[in-house]
Structure formats: C-alpha cells, structure tokens
N, C-alpha and C. Protein backbone atom coordinates (compact mmCIF):
# COMPACT_ATOMS: atom_id res chain seq x y z
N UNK A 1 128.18 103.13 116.52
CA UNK A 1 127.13 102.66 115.64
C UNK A 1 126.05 102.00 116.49
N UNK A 2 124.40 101.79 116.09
CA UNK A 2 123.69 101.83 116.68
C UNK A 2 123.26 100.06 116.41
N UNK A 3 122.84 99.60 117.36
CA UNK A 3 122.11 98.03 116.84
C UNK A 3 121.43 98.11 115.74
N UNK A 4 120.32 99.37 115.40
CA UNK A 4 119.89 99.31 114.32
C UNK A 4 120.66 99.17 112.87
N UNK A 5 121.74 99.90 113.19
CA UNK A 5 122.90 100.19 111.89
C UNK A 5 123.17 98.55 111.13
N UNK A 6 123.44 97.70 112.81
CA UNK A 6 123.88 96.93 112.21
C UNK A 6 122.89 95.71 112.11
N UNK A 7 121.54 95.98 112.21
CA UNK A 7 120.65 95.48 112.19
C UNK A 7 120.11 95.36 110.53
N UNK A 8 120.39 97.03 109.78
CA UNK A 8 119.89 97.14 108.63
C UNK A 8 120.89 96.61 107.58
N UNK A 9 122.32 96.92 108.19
CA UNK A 9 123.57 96.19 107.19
C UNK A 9 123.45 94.67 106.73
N UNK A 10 122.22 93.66 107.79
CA UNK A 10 122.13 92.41 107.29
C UNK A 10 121.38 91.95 106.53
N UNK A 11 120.22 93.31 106.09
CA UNK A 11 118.88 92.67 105.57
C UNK A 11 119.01 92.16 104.49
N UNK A 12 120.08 92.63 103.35
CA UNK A 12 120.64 92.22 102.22
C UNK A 12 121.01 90.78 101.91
N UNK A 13 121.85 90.30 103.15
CA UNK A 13 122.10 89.38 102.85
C UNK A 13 120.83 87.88 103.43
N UNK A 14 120.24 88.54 104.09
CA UNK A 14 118.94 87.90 104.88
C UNK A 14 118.16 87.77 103.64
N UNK A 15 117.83 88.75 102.83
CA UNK A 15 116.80 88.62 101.99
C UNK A 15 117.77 87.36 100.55
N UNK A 16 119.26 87.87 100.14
CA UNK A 16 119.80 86.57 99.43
C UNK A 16 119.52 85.23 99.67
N UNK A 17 119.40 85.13 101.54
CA UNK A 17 118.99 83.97 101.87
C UNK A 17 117.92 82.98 101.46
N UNK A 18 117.09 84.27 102.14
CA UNK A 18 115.48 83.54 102.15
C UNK A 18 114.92 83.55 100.54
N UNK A 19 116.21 83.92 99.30
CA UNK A 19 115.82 83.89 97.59
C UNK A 19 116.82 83.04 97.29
N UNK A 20 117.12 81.73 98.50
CA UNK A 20 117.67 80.76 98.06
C UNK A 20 119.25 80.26 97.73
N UNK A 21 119.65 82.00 98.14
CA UNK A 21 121.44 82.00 98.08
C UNK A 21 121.92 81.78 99.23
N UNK A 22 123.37 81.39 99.03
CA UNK A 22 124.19 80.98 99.96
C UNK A 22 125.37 82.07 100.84
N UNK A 23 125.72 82.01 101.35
CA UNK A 23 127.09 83.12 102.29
C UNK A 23 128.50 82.32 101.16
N UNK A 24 128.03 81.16 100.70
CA UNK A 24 129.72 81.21 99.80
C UNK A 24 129.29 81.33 98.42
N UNK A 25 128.22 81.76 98.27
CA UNK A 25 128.19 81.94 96.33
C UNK A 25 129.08 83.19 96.18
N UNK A 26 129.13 83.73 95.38
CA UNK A 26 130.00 84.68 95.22
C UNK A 26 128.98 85.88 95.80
N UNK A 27 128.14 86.11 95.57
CA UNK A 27 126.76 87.27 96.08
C UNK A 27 127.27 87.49 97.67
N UNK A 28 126.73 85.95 98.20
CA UNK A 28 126.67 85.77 99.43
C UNK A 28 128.03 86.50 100.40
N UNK A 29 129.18 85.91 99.73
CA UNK A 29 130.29 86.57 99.91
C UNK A 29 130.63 87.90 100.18
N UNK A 30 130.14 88.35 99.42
CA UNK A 30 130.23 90.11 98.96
C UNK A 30 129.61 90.69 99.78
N UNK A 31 128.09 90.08 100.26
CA UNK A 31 126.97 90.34 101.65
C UNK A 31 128.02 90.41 102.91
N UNK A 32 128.37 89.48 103.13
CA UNK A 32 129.22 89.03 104.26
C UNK A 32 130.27 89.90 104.52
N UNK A 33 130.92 90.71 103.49
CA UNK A 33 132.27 91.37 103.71
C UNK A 33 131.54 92.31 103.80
N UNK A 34 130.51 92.76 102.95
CA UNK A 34 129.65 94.17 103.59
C UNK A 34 129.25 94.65 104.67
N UNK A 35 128.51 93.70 105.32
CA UNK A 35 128.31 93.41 106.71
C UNK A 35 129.28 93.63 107.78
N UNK A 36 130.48 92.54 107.45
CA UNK A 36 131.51 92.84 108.39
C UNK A 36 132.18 94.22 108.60
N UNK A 37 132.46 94.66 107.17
CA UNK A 37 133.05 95.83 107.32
C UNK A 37 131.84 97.24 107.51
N UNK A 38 131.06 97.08 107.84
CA UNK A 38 129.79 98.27 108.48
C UNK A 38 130.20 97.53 110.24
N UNK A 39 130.27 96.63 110.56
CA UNK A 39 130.62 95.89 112.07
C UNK A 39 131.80 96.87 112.36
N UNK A 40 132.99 96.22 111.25
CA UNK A 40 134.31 96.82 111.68
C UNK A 40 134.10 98.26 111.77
N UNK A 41 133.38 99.42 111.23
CA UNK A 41 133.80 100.50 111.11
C UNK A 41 133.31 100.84 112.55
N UNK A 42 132.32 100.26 113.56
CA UNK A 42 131.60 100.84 114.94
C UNK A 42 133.25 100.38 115.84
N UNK A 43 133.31 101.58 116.60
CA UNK A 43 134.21 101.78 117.19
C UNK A 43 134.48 100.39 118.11
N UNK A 44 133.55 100.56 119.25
CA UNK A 44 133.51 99.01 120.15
C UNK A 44 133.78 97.83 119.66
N UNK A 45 132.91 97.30 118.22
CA UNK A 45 133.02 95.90 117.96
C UNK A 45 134.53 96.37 117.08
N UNK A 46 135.15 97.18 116.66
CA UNK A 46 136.73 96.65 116.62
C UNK A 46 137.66 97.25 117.72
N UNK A 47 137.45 97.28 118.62
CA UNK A 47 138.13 97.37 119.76
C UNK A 47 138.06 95.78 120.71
N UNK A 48 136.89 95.60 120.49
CA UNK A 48 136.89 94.47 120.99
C UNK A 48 137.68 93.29 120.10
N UNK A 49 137.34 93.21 118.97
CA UNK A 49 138.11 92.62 118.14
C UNK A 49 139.61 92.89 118.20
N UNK A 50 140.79 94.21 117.74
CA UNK A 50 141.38 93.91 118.24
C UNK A 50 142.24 93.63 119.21
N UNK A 51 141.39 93.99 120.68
CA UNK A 51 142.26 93.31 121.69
C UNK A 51 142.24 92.15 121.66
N UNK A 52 141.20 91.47 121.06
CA UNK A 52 141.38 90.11 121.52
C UNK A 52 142.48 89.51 120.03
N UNK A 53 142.88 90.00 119.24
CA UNK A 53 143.75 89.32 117.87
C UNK A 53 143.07 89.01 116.64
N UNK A 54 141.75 89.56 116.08
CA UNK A 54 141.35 88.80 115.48
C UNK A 54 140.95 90.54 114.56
N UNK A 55 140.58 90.14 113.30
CA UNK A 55 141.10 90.90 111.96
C UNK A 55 139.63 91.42 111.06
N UNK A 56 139.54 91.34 110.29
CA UNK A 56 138.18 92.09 109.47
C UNK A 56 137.86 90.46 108.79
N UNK A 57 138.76 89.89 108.41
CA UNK A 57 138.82 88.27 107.65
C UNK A 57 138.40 87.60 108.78
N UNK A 58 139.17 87.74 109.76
CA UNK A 58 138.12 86.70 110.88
C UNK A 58 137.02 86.84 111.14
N UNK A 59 135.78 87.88 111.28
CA UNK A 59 134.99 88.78 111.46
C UNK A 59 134.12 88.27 110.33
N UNK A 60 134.14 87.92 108.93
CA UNK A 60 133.83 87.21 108.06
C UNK A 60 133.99 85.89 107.88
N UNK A 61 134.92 85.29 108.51
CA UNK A 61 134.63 83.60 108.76
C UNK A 61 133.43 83.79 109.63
N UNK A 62 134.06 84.08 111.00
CA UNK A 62 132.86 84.01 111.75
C UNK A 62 131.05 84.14 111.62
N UNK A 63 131.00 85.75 110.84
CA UNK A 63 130.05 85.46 110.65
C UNK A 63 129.38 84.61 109.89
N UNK A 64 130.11 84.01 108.85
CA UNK A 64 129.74 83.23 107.64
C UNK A 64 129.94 81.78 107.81
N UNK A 65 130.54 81.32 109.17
CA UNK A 65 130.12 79.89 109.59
C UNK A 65 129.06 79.90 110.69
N UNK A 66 128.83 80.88 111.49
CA UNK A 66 127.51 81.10 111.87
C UNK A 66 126.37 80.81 111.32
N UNK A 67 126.37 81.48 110.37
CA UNK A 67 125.39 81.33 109.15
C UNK A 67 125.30 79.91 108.46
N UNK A 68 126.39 79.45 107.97
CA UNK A 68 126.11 78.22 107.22
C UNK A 68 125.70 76.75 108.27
N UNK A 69 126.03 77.38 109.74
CA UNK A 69 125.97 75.91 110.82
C UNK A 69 124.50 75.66 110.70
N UNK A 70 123.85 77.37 110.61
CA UNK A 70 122.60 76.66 111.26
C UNK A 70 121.67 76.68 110.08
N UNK A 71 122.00 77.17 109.09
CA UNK A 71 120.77 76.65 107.60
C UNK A 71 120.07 75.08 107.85
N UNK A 72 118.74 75.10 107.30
CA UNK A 72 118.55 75.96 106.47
C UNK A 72 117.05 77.08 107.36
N UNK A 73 117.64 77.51 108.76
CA UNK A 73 117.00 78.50 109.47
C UNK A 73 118.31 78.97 110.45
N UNK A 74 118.87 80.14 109.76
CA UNK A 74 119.90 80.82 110.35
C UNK A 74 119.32 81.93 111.24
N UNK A 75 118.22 82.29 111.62
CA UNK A 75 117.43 83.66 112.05
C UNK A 75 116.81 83.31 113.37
N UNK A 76 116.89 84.25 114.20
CA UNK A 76 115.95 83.68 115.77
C UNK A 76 114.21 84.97 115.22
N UNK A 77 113.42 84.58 115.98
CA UNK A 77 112.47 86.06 116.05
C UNK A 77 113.35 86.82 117.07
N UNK A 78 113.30 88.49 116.59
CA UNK A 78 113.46 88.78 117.06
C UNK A 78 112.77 90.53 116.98
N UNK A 79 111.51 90.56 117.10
CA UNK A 79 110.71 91.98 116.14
C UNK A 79 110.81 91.84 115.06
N UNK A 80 110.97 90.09 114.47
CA UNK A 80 110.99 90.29 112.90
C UNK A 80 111.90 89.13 112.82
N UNK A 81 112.31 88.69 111.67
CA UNK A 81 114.02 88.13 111.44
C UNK A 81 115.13 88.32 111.99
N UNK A 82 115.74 87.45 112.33
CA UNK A 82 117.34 88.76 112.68
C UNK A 82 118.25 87.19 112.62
N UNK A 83 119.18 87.28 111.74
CA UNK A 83 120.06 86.28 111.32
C UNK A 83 120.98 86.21 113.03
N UNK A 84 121.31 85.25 113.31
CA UNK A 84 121.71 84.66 114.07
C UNK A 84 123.20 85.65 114.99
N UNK A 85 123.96 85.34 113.78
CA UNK A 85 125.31 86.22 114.18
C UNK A 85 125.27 87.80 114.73
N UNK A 86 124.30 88.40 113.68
CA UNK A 86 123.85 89.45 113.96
C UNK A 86 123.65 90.34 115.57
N UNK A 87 123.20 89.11 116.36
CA UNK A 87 122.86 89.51 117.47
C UNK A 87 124.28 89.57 118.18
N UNK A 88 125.25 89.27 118.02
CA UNK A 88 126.75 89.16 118.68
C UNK A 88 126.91 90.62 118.42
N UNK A 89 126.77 91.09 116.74
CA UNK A 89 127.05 92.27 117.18
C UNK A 89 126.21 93.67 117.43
N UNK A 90 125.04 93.52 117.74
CA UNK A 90 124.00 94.20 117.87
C UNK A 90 124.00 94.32 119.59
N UNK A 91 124.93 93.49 120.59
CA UNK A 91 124.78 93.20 121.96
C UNK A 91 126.30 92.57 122.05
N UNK A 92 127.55 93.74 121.73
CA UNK A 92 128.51 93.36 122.18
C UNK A 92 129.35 92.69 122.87
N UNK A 93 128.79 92.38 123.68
CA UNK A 93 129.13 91.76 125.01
C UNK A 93 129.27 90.38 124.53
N UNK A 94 128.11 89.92 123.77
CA UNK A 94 128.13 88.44 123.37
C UNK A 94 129.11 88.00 122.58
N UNK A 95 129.56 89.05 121.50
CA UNK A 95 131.05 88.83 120.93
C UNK A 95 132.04 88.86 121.21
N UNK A 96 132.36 89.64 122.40
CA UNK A 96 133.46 89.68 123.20
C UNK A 96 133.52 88.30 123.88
N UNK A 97 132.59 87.95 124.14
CA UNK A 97 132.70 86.94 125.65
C UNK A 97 133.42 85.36 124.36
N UNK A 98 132.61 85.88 123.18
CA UNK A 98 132.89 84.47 121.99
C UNK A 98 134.41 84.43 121.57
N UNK A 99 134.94 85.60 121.73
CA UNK A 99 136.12 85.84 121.18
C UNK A 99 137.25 86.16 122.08
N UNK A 100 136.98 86.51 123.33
CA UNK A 100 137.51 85.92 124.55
C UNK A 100 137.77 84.61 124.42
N UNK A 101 137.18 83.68 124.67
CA UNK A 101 137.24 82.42 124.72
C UNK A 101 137.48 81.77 123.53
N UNK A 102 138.07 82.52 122.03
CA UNK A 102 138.89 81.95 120.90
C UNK A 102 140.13 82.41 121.35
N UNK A 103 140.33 83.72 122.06
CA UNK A 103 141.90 83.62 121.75
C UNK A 103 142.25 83.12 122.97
N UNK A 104 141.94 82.64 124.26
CA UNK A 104 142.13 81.79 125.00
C UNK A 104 142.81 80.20 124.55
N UNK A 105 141.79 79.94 123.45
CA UNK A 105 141.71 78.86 123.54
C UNK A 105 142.34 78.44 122.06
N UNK A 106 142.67 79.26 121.00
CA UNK A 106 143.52 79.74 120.07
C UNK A 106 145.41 79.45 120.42
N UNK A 107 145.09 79.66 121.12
CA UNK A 107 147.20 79.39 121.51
C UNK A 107 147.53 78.23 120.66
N UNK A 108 148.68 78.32 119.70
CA UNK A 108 149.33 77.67 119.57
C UNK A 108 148.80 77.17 118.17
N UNK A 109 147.64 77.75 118.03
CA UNK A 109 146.75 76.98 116.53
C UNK A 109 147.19 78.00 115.37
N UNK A 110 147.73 78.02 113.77
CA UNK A 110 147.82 78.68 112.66
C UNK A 110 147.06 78.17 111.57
N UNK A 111 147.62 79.04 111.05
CA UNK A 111 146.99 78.71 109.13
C UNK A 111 145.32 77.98 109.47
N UNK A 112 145.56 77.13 108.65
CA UNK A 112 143.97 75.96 108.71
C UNK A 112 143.52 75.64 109.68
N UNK A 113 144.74 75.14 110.86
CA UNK A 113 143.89 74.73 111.95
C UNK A 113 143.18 75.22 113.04
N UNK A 114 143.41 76.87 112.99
CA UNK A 114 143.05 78.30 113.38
C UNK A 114 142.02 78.37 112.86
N UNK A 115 141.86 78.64 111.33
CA UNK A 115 140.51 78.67 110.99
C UNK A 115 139.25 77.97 111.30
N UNK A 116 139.76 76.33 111.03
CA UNK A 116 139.15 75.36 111.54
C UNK A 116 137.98 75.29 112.95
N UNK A 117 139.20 75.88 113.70
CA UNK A 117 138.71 76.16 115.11
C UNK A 117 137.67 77.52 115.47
N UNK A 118 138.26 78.38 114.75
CA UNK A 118 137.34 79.63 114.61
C UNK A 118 135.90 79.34 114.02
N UNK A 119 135.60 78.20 113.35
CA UNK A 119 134.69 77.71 112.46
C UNK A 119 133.96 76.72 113.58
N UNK A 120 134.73 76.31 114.05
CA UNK A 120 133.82 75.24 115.11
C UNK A 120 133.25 76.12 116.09
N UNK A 121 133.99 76.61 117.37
CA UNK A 121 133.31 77.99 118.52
C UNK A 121 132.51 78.59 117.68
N UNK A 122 132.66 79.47 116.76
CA UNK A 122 131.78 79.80 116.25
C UNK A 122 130.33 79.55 115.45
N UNK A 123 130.33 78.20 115.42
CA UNK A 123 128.94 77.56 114.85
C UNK A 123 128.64 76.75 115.92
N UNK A 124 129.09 77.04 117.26
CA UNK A 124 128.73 75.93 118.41
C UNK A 124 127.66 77.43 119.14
N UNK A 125 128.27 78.63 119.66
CA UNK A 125 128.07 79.77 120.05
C UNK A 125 126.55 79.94 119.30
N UNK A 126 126.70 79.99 117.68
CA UNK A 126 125.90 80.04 117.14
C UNK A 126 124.44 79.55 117.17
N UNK A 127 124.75 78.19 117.85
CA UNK A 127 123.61 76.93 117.59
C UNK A 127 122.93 77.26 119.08
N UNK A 128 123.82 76.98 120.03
CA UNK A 128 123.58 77.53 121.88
C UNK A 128 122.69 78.99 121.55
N UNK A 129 123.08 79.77 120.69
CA UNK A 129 122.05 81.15 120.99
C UNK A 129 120.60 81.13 120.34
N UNK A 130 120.87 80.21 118.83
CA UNK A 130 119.60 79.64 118.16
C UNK A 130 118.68 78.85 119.31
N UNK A 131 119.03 77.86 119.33
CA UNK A 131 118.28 76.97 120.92
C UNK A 131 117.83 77.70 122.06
N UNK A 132 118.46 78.59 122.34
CA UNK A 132 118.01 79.35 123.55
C UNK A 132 116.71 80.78 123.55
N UNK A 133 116.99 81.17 122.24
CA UNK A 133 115.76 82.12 121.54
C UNK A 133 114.83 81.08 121.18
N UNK A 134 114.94 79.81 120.34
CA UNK A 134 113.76 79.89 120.16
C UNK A 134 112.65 78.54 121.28
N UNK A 135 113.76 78.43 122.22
CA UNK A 135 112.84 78.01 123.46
C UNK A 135 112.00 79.07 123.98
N UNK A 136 112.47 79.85 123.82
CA UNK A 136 111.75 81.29 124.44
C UNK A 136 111.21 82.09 123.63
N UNK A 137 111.39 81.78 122.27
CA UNK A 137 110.40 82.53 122.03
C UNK A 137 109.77 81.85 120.42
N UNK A 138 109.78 80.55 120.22
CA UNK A 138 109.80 80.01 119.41
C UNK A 138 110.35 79.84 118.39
N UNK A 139 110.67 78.89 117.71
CA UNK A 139 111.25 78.76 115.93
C UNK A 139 111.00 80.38 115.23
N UNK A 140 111.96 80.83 114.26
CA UNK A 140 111.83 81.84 113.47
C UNK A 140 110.97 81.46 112.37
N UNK A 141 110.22 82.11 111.66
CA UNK A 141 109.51 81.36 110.57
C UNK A 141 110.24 81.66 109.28
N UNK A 142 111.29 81.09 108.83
CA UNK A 142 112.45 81.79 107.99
C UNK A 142 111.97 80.68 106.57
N UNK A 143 111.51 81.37 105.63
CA UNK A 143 111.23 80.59 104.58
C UNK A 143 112.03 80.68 103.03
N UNK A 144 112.32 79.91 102.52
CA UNK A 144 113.53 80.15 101.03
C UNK A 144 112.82 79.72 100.17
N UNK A 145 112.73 81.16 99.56
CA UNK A 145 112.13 80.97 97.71
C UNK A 145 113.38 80.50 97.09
N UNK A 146 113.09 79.34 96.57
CA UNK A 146 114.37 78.89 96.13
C UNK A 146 114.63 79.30 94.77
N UNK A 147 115.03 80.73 94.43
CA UNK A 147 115.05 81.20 93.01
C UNK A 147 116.63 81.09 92.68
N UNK A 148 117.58 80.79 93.29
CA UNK A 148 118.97 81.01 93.32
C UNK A 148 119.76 82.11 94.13
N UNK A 149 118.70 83.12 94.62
CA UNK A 149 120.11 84.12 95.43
C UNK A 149 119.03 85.16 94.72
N UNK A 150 120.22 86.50 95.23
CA UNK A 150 120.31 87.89 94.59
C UNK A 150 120.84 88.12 93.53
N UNK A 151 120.78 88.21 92.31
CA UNK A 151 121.75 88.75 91.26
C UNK A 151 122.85 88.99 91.65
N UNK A 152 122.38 90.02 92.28
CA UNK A 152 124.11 90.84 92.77
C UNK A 152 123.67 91.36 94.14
N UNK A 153 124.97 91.58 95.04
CA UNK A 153 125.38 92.31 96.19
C UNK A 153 124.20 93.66 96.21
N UNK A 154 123.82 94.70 95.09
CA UNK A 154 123.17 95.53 95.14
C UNK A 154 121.57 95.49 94.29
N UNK A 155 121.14 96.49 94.28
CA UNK A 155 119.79 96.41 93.71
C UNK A 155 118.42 96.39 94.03
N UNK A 156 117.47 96.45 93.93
CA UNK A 156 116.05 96.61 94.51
C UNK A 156 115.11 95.42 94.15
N UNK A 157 115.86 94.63 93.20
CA UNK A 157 114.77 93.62 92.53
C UNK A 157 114.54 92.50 93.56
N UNK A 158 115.51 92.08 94.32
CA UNK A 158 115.20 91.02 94.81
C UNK A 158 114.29 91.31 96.31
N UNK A 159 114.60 92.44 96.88
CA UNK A 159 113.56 92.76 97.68
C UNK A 159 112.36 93.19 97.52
N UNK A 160 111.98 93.69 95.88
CA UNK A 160 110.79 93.70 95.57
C UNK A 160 110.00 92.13 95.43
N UNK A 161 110.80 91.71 94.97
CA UNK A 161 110.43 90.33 94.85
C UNK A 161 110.45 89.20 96.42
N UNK A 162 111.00 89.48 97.44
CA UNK A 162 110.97 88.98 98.54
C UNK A 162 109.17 90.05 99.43
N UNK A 163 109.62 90.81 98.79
CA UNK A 163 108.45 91.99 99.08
C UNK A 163 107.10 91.69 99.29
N UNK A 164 106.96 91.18 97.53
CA UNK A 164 105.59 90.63 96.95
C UNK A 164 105.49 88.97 97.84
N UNK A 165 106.55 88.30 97.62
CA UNK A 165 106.18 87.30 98.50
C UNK A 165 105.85 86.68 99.74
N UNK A 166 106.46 87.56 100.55
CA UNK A 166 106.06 88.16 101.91
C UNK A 166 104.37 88.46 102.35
N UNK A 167 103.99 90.00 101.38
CA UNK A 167 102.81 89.89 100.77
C UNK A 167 101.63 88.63 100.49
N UNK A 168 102.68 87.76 99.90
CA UNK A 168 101.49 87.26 99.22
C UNK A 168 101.48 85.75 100.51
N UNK A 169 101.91 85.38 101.30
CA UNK A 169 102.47 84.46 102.47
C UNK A 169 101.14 84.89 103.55
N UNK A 170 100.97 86.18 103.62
CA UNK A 170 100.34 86.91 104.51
C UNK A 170 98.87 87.05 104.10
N UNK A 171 98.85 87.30 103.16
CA UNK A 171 97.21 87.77 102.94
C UNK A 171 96.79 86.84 101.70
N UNK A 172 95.30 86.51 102.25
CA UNK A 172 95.02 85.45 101.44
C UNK A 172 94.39 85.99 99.91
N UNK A 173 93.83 87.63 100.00
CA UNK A 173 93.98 88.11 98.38
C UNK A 173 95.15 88.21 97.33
N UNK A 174 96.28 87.77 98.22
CA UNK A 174 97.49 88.26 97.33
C UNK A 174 97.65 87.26 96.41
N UNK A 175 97.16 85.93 95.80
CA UNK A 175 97.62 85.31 95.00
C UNK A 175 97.19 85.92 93.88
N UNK A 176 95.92 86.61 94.01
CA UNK A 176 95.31 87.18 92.88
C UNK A 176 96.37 88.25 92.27
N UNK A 177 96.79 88.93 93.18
CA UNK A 177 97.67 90.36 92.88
C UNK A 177 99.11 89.44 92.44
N UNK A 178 99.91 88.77 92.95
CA UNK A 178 100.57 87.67 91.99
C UNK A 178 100.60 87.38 90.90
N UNK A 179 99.04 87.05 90.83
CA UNK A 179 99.35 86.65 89.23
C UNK A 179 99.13 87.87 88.32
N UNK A 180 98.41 88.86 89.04
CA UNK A 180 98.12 90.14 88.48
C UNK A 180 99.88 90.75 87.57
N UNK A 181 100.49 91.01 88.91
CA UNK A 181 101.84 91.36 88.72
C UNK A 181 102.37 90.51 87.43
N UNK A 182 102.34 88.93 87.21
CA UNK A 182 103.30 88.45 86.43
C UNK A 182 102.51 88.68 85.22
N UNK A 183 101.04 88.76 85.17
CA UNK A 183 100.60 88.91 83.80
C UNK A 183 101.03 90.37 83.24
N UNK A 184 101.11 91.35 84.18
CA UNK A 184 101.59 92.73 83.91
C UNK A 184 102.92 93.03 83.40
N UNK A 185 103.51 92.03 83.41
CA UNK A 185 105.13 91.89 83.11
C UNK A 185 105.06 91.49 81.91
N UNK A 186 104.38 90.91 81.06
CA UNK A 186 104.50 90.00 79.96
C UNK A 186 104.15 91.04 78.96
C-alpha cells in the first residue's frame, strides 16, 4: 500500500475532527478502526507489527492516543493537513522504531498496565514528532467548527460542509456565497 492510501484512509476522520468530533465518540471510533484496519491490510505495516507483538487493537489505541495527546491540533503541515500518527504509517520506519522500543520496554506489563504504557510512548513519540515538524516548518493551521462531529463514519455531508468552510476561511467573497447557500436551503 502506498503513503497516499494511507494518507486518504485518514481524511475522514481529520475532517470529524476539524467538525468538532472526538476519536472516542462513537463516530470517532469507527474512523479509527477504519483507518487501522486499511494500515493493517499493507503488507509491511503488519509485518512490522507482528514481529514486534502487537495486534489490530493495539494499532487503534495507538493511533487514537496519538490523536487525543495532542488536541486540540493533532496535524503537522505537511502538503496540507496530515494528522500526526498518520505519518508513522505513511514512513514505516518511524513505527517500527516506536514499537521496537514498546516491546522492549513492554516486558512484564498486562491487561491495563500494558495499555497504559502503550498510551504513554505513544503520545510522547507523538508530541516529539509534532515539535519537530512544526519547528521546521511551522504550526499546522488545524481549525474546529465546533458542530459536534460527523453524523456517521460515512457520507458526503460533512465534507461538503468542511468544504464550504474551508472555502469560505480562504476567500474573502465567500461569506456572501455562505449565506447564499443557507438561504438556498430554507
């Protein structure tokens, strides 16, 4: 699978974001296992995964305490947005080297306190790669319409609606076409 693949598997849940939803609403959730499992299906990132011990559920903590460490700007620039975790698996190497150094350092830990730990490396990894993009290449400009989320896991509405707002962020005729749109709805 290609960086792009798994570049496009996040926009869903990127756009839930920036419409104000969370990785544990139930939406957010559903994003997250989507994601992971388009990750899991590329040959490398589960090879790498499981040599090192770690499962399709870990793969979804991970990404999803990634995500919640660094709100409320989870995204570096990167030709655009690109949620944080994302880049681990878009540039393999960086997930390996993260997950190397969990099951290293994993011995002897179960149940909760496994998780626990998987939750900490992983929102530390997280924060170190945030800091280091945007010294170099500045803050992401990651903004939340705070409407509640996505409806649902699928659908076109909320990216039409992240669409228009985007749109209207950018160009200074668009408030007009804004209100154009909502009077057209009524």
């Amino acid at each position: 699978m290609s960086a792009q693949s798994i570049n496009f598997a996040e926009k869903r849940l990127l756009n839930h974001l920036q419409l104000g939803g969370s990785v544990t609403d139930a939406v957010g959730k559903q994003l997250v296992v989507r994601f992971a499992q388009k990750a899991w299906s590329d040959s490398q990132i589960r090879l790498i995964c499981e040599r090192q011990g770690f499962d399709l559920e870990d793969i979804c903590v991970i990404y999803a305490a990634m995500i919640q460490s660094l709100m409320p700007n989870p995204c570096i620039a990167a030709g655009g947005l690109l949620l944080v975790p994302t880049l681990f698996f878009m540039e393999p190497f960086r997930l390996e080297a993260m997950l190397s150094q969990l099951h290293r350092d994993l011995q002897g830990r179960v149940g909760a306190e496994r998780r626990a730990f998987i939750v900490e490396v992983a929102s530390e990894a997280a924060r170190q790669c945030w800091e280091a993009h945007s010294a170099a290449r500045g803050e992401a400009r990651f903004e939340i319409v705070n409407v509640g989320g996505r409806a649902s896991a699928g659908g076109c509405f909320g990216v039409l609606v992240v669409a228009v707002l985007t749109f209207s962020a950018l160009s200074a005729g668009a408030a007009v076409l804004w209100e154009t749109l909502l009077k057209d709805s009524k």
